[in-house]
Structure formats: C-alpha cells, structure tokens
N, C-alpha and C. Protein backbone atom coordinates (compact mmCIF):
# COMPACT_ATOMS: atom_id res chain seq x y z
N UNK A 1 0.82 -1.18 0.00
CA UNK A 1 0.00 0.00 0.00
C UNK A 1 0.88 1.26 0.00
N UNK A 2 2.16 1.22 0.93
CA UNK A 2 2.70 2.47 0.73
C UNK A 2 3.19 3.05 -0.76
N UNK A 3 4.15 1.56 -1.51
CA UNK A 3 4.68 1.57 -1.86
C UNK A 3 3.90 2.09 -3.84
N UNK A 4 2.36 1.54 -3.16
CA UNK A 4 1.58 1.96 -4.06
C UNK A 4 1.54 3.98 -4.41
N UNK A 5 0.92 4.08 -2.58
CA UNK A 5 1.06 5.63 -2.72
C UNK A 5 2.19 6.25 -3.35
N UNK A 6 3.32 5.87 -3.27
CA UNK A 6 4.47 6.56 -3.95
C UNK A 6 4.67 6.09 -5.04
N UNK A 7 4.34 5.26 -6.12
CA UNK A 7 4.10 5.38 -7.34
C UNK A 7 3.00 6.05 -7.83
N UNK A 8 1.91 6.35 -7.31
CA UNK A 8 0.64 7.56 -7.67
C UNK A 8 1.79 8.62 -7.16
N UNK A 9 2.06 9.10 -6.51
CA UNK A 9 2.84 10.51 -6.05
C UNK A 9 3.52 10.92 -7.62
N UNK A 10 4.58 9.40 -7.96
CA UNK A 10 5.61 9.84 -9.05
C UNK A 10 5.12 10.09 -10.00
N UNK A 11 3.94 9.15 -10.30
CA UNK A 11 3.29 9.41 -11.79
C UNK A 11 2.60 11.06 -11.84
N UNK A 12 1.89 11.46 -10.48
CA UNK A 12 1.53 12.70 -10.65
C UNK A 12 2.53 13.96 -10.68
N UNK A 13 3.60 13.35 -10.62
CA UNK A 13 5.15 14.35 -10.87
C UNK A 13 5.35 14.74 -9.30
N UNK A 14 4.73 14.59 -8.30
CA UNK A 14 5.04 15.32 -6.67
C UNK A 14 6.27 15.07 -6.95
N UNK A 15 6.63 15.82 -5.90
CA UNK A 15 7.80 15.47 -5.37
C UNK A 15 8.20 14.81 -4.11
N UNK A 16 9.11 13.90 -4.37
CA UNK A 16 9.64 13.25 -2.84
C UNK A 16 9.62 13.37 -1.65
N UNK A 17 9.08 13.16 -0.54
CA UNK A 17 8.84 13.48 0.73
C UNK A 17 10.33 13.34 1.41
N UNK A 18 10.23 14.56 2.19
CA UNK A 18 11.62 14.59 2.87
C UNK A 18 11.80 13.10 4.14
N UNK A 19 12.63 13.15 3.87
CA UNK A 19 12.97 11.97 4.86
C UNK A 19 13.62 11.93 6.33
N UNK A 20 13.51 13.16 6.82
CA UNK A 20 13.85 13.73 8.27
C UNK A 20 12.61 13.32 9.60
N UNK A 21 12.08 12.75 9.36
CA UNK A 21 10.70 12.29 10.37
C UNK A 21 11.32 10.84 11.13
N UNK A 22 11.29 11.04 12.07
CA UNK A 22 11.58 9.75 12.84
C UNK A 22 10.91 9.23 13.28
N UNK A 23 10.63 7.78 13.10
CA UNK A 23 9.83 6.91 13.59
C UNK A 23 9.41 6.65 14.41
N UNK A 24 8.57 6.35 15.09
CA UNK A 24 7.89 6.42 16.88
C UNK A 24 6.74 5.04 16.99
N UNK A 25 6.75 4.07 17.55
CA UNK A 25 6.07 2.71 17.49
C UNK A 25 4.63 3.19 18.06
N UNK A 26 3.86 3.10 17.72
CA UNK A 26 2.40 3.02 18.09
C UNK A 26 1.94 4.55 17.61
N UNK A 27 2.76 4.85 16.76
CA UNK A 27 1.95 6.43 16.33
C UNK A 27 0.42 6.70 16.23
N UNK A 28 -0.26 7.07 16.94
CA UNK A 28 -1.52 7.29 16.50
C UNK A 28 -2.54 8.00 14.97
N UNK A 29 -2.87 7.40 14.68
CA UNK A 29 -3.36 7.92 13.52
C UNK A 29 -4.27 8.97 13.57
N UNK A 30 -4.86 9.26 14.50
CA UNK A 30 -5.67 10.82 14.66
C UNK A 30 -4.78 11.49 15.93
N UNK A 31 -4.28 12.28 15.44
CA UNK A 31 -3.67 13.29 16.09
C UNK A 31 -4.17 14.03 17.07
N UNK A 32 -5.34 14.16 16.98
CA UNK A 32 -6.17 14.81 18.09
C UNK A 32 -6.44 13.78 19.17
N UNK A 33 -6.56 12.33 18.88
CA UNK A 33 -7.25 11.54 19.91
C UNK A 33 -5.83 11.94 20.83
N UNK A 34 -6.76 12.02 22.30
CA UNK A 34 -5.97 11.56 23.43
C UNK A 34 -4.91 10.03 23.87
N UNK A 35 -4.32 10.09 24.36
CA UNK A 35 -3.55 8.64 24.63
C UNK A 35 -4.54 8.25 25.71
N UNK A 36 -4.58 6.90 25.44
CA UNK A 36 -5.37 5.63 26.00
C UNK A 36 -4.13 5.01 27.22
N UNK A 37 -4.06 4.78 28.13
CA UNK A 37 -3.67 4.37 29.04
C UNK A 37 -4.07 3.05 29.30
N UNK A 38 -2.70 1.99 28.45
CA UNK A 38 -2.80 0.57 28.47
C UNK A 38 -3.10 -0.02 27.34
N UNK A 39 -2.86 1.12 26.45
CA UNK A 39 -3.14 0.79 24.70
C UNK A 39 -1.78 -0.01 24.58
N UNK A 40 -2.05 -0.62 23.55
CA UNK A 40 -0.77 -0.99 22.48
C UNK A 40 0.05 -2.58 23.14
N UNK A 41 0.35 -3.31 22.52
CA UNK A 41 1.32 -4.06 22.52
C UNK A 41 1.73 -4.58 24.11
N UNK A 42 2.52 -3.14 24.54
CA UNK A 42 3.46 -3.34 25.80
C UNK A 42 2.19 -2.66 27.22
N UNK A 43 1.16 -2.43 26.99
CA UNK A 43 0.40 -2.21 27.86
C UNK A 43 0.49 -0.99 28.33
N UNK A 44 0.57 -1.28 29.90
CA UNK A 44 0.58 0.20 31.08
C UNK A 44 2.03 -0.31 31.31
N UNK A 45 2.42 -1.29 31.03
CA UNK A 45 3.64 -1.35 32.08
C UNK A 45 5.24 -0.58 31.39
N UNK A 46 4.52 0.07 30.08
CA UNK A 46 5.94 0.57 29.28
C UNK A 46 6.58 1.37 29.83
C-alpha cells in the first residue's frame, strides 16, 4: 500500500517526501485523539 502511494505521487510528478521524520512505534493515527492508558502491545507497564 505504501509503496503503491508513492508510485501515484511519481506518476503525478510530486515530489519526494523529505525523509527527516523519525519513527515512533504506536503512532496514532488521529492526532487529536488523546492517549489511552494501556493501549498498544506493551500495555501500562511501558
């Protein structure tokens, strides 16, 4: 799927997304939601 989005990007001529963003495990996908306490993987105990 990503790899899809960035062939639609190239074909529409965009340009390349900078690559300075660092990765963070459990990123939330709505930015606004609040953090859940005991979400994810490693629980409460992270």
């Amino acid at each position: 799927m990503i790899a899809w989005a960035g062939l639609e990007r190239m074909a529409l001529g965009l340009p390349a997304d900078p690559l300075d963003v660092q990765p963070r495990s459990r990123w939330p996908l709505d930015g606004e939601a609040k953090a859940v306490i005991g979400h994810g993987k490693r629980g409460a105990k992270a």
